[in-house]
PDB file of N, CA and C in Angstrom:
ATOM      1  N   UNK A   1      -1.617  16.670  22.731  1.00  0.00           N
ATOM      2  CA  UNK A   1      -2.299  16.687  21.464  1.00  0.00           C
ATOM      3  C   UNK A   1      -2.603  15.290  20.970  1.00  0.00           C
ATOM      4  N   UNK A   2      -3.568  15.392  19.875  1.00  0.00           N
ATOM      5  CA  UNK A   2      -3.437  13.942  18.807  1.00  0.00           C
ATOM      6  C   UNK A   2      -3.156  13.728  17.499  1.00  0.00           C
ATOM      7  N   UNK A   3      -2.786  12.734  17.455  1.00  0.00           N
ATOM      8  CA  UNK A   3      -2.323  12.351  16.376  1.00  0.00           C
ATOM      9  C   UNK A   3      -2.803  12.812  15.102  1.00  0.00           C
ATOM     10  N   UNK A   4      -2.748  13.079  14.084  1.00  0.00           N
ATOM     11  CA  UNK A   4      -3.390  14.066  12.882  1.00  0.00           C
ATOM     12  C   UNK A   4      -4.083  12.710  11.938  1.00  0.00           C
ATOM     13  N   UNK A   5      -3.874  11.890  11.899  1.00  0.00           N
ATOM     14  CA  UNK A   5      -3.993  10.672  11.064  1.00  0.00           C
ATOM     15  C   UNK A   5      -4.941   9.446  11.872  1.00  0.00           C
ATOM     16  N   UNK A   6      -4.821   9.134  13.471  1.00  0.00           N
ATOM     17  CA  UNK A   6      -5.776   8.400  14.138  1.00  0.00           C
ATOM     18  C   UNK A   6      -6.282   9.186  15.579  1.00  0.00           C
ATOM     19  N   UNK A   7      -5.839  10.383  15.594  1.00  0.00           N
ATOM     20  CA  UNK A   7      -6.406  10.748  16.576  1.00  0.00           C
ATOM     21  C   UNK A   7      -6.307  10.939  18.087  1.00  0.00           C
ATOM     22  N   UNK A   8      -5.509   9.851  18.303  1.00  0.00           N
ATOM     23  CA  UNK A   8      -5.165   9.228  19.566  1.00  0.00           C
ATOM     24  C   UNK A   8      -3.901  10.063  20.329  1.00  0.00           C
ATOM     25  N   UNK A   9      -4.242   9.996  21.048  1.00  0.00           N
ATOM     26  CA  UNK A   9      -3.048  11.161  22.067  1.00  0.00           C
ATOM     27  C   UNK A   9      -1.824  10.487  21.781  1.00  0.00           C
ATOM     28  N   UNK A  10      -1.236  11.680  21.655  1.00  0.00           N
ATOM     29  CA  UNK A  10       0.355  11.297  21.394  1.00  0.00           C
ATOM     30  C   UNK A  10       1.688  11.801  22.473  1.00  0.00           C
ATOM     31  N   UNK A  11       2.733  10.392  22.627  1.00  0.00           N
ATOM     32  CA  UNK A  11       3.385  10.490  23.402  1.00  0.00           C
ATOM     33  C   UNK A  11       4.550  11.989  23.572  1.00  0.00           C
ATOM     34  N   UNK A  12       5.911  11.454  23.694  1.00  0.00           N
ATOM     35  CA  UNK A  12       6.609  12.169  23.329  1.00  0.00           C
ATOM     36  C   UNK A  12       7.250  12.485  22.247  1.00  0.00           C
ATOM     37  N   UNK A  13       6.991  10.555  22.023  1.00  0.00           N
ATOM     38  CA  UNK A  13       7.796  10.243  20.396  1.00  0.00           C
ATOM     39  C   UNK A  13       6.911  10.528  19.247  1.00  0.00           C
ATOM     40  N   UNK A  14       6.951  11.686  18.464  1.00  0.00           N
ATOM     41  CA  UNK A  14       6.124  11.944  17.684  1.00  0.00           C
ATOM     42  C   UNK A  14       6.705  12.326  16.547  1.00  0.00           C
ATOM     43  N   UNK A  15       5.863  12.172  15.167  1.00  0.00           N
ATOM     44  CA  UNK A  15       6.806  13.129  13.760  1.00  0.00           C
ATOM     45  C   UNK A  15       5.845  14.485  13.682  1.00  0.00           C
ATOM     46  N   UNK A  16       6.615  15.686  13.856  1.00  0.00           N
ATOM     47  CA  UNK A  16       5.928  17.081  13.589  1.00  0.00           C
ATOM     48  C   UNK A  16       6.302  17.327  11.939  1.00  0.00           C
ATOM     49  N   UNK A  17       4.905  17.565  11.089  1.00  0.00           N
ATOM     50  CA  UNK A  17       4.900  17.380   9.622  1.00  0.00           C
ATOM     51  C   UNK A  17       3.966  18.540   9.086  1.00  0.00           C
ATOM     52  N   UNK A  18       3.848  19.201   8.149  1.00  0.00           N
ATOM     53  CA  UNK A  18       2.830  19.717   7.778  1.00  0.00           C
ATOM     54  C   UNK A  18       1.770  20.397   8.887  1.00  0.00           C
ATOM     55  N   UNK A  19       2.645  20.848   9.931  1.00  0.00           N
ATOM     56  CA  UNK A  19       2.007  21.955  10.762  1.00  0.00           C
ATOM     57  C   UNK A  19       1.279  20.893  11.927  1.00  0.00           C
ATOM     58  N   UNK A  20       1.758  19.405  11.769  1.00  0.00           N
ATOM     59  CA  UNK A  20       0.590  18.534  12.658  1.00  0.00           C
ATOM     60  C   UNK A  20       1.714  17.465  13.442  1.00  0.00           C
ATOM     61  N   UNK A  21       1.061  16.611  14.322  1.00  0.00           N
ATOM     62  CA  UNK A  21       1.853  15.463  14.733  1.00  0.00           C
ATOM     63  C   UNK A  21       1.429  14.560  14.421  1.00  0.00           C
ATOM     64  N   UNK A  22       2.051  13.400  14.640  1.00  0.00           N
ATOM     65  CA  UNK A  22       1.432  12.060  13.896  1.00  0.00           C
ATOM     66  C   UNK A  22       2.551  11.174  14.509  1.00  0.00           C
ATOM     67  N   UNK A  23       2.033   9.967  15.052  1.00  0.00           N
ATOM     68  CA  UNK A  23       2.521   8.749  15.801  1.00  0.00           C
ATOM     69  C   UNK A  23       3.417   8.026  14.919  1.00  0.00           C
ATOM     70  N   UNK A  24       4.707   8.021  15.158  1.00  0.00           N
ATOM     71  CA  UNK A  24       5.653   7.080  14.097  1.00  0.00           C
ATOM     72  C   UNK A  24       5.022   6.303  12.989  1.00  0.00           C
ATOM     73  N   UNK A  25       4.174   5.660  13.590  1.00  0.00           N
ATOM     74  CA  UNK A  25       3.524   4.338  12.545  1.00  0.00           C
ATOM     75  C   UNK A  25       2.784   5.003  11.824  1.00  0.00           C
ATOM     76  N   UNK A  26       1.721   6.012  12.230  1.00  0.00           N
ATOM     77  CA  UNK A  26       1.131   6.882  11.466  1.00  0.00           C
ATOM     78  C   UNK A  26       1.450   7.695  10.118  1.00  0.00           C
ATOM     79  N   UNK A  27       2.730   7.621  10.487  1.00  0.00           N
ATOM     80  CA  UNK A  27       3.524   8.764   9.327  1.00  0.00           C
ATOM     81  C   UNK A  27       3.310   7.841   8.151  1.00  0.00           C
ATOM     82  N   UNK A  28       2.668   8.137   7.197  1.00  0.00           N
ATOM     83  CA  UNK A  28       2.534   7.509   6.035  1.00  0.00           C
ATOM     84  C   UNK A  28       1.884   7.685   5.257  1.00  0.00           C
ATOM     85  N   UNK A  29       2.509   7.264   3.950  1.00  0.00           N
ATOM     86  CA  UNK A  29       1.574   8.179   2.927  1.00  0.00           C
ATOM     87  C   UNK A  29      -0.248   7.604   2.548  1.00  0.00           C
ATOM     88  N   UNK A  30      -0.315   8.797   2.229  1.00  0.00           N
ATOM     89  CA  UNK A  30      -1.828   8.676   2.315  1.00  0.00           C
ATOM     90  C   UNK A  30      -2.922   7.664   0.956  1.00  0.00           C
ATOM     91  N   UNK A  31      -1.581   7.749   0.021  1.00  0.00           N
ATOM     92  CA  UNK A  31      -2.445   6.791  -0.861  1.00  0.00           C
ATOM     93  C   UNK A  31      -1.900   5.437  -0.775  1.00  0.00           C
ATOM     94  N   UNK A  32      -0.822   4.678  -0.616  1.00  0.00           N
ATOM     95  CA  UNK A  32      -0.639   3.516  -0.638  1.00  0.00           C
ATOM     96  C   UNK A  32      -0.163   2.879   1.053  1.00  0.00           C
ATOM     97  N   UNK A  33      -0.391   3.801   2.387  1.00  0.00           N
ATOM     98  CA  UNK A  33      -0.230   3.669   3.591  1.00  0.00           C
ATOM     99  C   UNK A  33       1.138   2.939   3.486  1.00  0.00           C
ATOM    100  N   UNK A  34       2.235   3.100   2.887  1.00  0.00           N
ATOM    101  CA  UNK A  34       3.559   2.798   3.427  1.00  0.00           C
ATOM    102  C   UNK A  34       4.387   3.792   4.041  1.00  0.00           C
ATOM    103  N   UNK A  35       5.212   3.473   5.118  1.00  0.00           N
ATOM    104  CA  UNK A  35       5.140   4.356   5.851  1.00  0.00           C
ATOM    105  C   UNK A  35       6.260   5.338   5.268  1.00  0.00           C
ATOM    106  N   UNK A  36       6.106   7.041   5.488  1.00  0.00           N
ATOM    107  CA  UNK A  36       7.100   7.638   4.680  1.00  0.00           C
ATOM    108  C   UNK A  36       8.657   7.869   5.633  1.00  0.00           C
ATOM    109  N   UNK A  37       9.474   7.619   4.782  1.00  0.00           N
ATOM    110  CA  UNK A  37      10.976   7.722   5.501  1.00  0.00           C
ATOM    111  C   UNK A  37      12.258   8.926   4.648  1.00  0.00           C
ATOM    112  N   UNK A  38      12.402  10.000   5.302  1.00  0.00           N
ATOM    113  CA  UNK A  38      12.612  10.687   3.951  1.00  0.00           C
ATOM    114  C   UNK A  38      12.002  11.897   3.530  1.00  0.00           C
ATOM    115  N   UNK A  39      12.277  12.043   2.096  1.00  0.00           N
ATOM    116  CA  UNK A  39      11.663  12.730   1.766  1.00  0.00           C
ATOM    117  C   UNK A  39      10.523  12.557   1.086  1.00  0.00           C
ATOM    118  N   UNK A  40       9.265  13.582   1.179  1.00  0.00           N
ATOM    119  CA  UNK A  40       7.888  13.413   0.525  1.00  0.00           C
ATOM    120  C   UNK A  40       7.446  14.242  -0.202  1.00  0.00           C
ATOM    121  N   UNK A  41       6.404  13.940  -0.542  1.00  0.00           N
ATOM    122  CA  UNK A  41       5.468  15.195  -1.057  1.00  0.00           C
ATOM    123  C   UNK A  41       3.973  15.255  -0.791  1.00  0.00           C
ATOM    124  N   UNK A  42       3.441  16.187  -1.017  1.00  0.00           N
ATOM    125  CA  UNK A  42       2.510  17.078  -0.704  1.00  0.00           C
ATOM    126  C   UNK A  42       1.364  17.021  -1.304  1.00  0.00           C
ATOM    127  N   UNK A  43       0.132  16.122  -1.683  1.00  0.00           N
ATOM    128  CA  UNK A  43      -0.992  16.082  -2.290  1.00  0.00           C
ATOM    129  C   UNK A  43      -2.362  16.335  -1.931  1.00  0.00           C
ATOM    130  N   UNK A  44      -3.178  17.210  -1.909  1.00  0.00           N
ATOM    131  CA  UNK A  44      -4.044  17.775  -1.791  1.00  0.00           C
ATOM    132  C   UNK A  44      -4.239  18.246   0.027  1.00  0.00           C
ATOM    133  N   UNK A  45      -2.757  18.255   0.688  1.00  0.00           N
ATOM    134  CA  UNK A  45      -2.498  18.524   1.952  1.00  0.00           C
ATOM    135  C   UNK A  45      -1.954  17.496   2.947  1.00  0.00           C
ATOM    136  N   UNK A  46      -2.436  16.702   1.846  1.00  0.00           N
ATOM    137  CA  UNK A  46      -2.017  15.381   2.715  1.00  0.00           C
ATOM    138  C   UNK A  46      -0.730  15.025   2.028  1.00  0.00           C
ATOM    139  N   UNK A  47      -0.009  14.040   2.914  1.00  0.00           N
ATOM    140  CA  UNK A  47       1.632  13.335   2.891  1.00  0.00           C
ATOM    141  C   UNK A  47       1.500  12.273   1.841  1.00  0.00           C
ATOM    142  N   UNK A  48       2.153  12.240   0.638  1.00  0.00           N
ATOM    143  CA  UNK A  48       2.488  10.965  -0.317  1.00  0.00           C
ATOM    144  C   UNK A  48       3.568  10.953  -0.325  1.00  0.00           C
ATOM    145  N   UNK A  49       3.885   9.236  -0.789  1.00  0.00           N
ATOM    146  CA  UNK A  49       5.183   9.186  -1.762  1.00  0.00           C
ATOM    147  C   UNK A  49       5.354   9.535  -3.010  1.00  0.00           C
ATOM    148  N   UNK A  50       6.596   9.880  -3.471  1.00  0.00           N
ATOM    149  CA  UNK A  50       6.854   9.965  -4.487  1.00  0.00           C
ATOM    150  C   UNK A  50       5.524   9.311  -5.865  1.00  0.00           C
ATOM    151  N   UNK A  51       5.865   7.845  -5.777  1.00  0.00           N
ATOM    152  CA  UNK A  51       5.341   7.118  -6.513  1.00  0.00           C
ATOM    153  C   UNK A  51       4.181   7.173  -6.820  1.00  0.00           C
ATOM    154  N   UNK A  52       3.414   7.699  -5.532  1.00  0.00           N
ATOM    155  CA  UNK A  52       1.967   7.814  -5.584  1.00  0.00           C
ATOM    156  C   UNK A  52       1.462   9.455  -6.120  1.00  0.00           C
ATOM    157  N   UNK A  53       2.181   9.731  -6.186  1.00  0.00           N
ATOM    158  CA  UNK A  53       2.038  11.397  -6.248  1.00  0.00           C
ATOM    159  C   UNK A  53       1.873  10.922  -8.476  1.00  0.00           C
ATOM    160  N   UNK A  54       2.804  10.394  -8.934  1.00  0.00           N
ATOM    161  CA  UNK A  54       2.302  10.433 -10.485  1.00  0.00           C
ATOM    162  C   UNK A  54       1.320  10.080 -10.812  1.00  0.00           C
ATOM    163  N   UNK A  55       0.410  11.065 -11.609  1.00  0.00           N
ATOM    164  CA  UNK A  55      -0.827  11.269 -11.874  1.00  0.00           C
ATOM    165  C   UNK A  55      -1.064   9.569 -13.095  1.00  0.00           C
ATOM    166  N   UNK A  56      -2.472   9.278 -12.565  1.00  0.00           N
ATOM    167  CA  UNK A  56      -3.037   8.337 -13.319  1.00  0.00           C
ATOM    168  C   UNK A  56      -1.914   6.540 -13.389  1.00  0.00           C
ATOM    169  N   UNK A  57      -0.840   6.679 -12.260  1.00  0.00           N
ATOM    170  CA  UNK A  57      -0.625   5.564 -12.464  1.00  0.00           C
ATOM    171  C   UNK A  57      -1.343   4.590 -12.439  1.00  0.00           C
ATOM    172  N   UNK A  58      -1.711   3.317 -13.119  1.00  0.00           N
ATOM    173  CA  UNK A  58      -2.508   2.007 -12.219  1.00  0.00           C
ATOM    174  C   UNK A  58      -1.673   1.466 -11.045  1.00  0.00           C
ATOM    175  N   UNK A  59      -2.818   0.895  -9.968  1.00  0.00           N
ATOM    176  CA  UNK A  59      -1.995   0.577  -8.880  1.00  0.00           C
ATOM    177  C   UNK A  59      -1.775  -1.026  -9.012  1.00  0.00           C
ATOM    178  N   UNK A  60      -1.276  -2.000  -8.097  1.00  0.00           N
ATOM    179  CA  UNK A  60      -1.261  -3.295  -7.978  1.00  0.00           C
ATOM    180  C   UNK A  60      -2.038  -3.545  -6.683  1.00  0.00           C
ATOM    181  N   UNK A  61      -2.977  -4.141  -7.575  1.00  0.00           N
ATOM    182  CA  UNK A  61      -4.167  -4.948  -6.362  1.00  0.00           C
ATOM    183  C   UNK A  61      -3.041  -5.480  -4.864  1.00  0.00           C
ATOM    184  N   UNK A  62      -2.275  -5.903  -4.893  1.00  0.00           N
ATOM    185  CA  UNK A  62      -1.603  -6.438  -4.028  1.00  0.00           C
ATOM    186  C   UNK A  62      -0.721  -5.473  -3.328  1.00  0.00           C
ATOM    187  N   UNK A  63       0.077  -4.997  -3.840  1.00  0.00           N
ATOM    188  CA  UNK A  63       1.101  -4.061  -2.488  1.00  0.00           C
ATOM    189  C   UNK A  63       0.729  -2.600  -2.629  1.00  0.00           C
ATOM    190  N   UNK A  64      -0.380  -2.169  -3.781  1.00  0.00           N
ATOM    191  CA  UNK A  64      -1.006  -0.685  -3.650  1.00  0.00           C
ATOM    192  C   UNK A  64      -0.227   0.237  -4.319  1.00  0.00           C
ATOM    193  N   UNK A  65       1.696  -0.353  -4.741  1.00  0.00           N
ATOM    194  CA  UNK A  65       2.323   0.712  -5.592  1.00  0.00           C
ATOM    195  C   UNK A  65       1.650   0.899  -7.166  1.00  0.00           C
ATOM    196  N   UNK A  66       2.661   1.744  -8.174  1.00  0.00           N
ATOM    197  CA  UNK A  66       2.128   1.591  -8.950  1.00  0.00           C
ATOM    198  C   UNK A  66       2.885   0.435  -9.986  1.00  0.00           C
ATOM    199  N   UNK A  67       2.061   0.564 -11.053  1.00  0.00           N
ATOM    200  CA  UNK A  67       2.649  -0.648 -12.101  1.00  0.00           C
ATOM    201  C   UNK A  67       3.395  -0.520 -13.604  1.00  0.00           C
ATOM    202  N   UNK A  68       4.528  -0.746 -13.236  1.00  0.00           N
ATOM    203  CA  UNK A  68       4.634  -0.635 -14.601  1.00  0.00           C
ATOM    204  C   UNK A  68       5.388  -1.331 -15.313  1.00  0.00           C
ATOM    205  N   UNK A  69       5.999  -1.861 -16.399  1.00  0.00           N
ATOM    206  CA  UNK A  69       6.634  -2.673 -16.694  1.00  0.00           C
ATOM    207  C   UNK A  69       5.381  -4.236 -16.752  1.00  0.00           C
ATOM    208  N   UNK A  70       5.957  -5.611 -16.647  1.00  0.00           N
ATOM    209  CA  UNK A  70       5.544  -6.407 -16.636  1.00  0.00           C
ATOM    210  C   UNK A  70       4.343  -6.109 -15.312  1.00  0.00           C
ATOM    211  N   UNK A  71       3.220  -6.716 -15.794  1.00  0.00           N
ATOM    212  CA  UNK A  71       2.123  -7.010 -15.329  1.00  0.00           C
ATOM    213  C   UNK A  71       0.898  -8.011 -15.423  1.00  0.00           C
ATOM    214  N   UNK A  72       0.039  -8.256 -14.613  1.00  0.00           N
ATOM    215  CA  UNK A  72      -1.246  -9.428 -14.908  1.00  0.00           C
ATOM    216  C   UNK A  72      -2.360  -9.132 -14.547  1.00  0.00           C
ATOM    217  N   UNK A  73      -3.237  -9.448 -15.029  1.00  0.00           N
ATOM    218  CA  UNK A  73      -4.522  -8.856 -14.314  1.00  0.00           C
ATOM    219  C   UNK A  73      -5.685 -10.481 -13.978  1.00  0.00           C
ATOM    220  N   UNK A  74      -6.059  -9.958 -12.975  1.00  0.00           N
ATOM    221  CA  UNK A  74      -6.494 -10.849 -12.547  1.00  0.00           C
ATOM    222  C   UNK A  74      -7.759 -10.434 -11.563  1.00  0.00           C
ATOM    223  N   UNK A  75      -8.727 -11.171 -11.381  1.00  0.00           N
ATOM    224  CA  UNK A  75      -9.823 -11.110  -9.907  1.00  0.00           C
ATOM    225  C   UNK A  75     -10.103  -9.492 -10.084  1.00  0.00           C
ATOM    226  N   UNK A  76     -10.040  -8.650 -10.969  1.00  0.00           N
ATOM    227  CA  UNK A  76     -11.031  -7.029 -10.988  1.00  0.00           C
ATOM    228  C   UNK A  76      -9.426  -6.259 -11.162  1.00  0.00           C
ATOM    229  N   UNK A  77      -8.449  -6.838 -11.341  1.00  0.00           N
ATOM    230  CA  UNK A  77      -7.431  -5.553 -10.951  1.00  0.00           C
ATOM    231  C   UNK A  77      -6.295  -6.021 -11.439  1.00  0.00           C
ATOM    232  N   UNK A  78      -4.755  -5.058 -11.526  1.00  0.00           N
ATOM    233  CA  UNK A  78      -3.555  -5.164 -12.155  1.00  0.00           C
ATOM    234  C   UNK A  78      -2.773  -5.355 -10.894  1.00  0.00           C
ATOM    235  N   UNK A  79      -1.862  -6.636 -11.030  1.00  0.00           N
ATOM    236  CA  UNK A  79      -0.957  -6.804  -9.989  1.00  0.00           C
ATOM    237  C   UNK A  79       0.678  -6.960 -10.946  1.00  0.00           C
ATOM    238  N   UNK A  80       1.443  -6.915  -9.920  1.00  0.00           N
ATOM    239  CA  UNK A  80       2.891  -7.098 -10.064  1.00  0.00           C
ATOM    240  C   UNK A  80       2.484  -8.382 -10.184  1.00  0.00           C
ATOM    241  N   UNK A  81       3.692  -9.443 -11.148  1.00  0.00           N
ATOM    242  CA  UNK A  81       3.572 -11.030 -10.830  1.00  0.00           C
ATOM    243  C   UNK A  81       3.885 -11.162  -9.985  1.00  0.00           C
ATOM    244  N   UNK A  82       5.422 -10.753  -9.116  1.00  0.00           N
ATOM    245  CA  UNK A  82       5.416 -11.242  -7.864  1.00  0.00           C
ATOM    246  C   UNK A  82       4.699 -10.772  -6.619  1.00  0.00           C
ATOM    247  N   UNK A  83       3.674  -9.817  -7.007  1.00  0.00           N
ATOM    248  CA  UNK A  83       2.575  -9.577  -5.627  1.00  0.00           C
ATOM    249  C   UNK A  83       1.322 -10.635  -5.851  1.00  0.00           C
ATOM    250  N   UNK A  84       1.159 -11.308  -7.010  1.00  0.00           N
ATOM    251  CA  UNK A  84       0.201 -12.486  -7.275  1.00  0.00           C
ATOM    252  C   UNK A  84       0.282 -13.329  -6.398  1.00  0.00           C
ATOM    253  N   UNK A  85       0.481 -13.709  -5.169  1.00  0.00           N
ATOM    254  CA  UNK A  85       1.010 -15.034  -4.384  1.00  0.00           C
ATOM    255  C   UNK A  85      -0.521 -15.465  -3.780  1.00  0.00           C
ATOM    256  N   UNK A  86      -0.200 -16.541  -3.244  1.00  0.00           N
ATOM    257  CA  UNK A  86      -1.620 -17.354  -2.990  1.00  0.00           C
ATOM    258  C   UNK A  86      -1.833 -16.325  -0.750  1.00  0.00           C
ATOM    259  N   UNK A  87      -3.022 -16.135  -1.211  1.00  0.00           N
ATOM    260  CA  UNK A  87      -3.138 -15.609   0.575  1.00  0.00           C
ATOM    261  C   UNK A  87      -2.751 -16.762   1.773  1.00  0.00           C
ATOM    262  N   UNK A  88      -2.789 -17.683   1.390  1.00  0.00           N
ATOM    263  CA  UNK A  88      -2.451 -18.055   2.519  1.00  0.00           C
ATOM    264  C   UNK A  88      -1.193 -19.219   3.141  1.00  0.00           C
ATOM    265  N   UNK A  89      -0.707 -19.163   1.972  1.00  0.00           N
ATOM    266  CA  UNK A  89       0.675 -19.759   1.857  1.00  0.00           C
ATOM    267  C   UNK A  89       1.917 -18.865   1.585  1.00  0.00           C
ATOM    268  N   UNK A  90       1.574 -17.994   0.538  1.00  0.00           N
ATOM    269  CA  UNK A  90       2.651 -16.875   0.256  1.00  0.00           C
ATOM    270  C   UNK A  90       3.048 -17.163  -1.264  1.00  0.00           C
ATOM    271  N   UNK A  91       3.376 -18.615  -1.556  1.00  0.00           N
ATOM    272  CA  UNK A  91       3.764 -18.939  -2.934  1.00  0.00           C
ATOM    273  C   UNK A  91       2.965 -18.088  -4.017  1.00  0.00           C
ATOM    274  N   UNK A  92       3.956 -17.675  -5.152  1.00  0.00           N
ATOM    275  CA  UNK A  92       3.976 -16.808  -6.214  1.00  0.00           C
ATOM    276  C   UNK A  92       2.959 -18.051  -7.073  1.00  0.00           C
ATOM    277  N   UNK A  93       1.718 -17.402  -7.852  1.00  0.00           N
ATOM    278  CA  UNK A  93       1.163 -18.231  -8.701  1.00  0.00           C
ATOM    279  C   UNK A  93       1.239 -17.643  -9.989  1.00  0.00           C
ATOM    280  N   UNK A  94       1.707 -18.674 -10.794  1.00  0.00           N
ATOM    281  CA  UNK A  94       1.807 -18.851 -11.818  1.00  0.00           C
ATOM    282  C   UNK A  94       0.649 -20.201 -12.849  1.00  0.00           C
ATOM    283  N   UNK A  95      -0.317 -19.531 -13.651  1.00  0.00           N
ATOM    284  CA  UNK A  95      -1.180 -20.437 -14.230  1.00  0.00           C
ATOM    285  C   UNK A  95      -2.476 -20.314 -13.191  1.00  0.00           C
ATOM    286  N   UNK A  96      -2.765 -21.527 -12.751  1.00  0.00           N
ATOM    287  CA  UNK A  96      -4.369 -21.677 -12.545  1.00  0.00           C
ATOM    288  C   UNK A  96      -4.038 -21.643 -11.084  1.00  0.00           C
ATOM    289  N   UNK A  97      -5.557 -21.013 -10.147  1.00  0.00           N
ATOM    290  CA  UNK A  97      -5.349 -20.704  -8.962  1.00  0.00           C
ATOM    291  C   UNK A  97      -6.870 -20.436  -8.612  1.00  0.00           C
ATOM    292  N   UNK A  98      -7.321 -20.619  -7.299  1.00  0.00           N
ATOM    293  CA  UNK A  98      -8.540 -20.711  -6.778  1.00  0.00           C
ATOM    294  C   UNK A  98      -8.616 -19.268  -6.052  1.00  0.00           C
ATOM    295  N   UNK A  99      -9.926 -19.099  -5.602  1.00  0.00           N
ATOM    296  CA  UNK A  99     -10.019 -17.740  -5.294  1.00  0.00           C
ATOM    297  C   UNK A  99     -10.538 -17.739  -3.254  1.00  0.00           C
ATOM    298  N   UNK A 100     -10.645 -17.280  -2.299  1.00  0.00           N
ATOM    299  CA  UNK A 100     -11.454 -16.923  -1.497  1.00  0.00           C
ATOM    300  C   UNK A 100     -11.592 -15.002  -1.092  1.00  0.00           C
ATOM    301  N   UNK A 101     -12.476 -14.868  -0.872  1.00  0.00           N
ATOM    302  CA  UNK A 101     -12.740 -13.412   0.050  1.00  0.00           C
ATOM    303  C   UNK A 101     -11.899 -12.767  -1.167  1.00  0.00           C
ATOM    304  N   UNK A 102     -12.240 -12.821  -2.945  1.00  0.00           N
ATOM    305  CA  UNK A 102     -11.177 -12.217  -3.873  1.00  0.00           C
ATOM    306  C   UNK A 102      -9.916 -11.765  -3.501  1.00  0.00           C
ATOM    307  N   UNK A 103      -9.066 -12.954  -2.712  1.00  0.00           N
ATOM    308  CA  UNK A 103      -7.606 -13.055  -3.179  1.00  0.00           C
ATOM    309  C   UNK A 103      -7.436 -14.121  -3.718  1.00  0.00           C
ATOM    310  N   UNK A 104      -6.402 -14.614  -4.222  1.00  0.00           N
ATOM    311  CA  UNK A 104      -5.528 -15.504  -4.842  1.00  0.00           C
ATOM    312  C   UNK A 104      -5.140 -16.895  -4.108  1.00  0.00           C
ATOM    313  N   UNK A 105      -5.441 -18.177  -4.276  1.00  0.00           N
ATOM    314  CA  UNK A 105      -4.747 -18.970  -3.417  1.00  0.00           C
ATOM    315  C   UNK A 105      -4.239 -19.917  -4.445  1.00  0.00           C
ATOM    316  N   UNK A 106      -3.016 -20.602  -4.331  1.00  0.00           N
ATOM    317  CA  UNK A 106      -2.618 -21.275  -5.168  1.00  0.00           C
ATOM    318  C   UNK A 106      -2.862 -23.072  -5.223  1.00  0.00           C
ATOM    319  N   UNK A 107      -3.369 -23.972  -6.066  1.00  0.00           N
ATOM    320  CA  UNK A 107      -3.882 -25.107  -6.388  1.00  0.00           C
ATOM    321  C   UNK A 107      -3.532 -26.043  -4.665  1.00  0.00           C
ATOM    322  N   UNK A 108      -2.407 -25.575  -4.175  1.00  0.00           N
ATOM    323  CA  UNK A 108      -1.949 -26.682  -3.297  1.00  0.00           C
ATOM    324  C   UNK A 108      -2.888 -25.897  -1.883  1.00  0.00           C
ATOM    325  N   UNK A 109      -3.306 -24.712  -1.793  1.00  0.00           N
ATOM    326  CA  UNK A 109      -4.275 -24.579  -0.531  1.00  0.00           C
ATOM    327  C   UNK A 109      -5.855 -24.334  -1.124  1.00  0.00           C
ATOM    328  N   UNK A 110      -6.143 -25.099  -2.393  1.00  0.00           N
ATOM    329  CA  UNK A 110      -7.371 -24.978  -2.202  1.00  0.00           C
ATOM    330  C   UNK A 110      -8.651 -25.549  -1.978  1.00  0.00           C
TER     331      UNK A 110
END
């Protein structure tokens, strides 16, 4: 058979879910693609997490969970502060920061 999620023929090592198979890495939820470990749930047939399953959360431009508590918005969207980091260094930005391909880079890579 294949995989329910990419398609691709699947070995031996497989997760049987929701009547389908799906390639280890595959297993994951369908709105924020982290992979599920556990227990899940069930949204419009497809596999979520928990987190993603509450209706109307905002997400964080950066790691795709949702947000709540302290937040920033920045470049079209709501991030965690610590998912704000510059793309290509990693450092957390705080204050002024340059942009490429709309991510984040911080003053010292730009």
């Amino acid at each position: 058979g294949s995989c329910a999620k990419c398609g691709v023929a699947l070995s031996e090592n497989c997760v049987t879910a929701l009547g389908k198979k799906w390639h280890p890495d595959c297993w994951a939820c369908a709105g924020c693609e982290r992979p599920l470990v556990g227990s899940f749930m069930v949204k419009d047939g497809r596999p979520m997490c928990e987190a993603c399953t509450q209706a109307g959360a905002e997400r964080c431009a950066g790691c795709k969970q949702p947000v709540s508590g302290a937040y920033l918005e920045a470049l079209g969207g709501t991030w965690h502060p610590e998912c704000f980091c510059c793309q290509k260094c990693g450092a957390t930005i705080q204050g002024s920061f340059g942009v490429r391909n709309n991510r984040p880079l911080c003053p010292s890579c730009c």
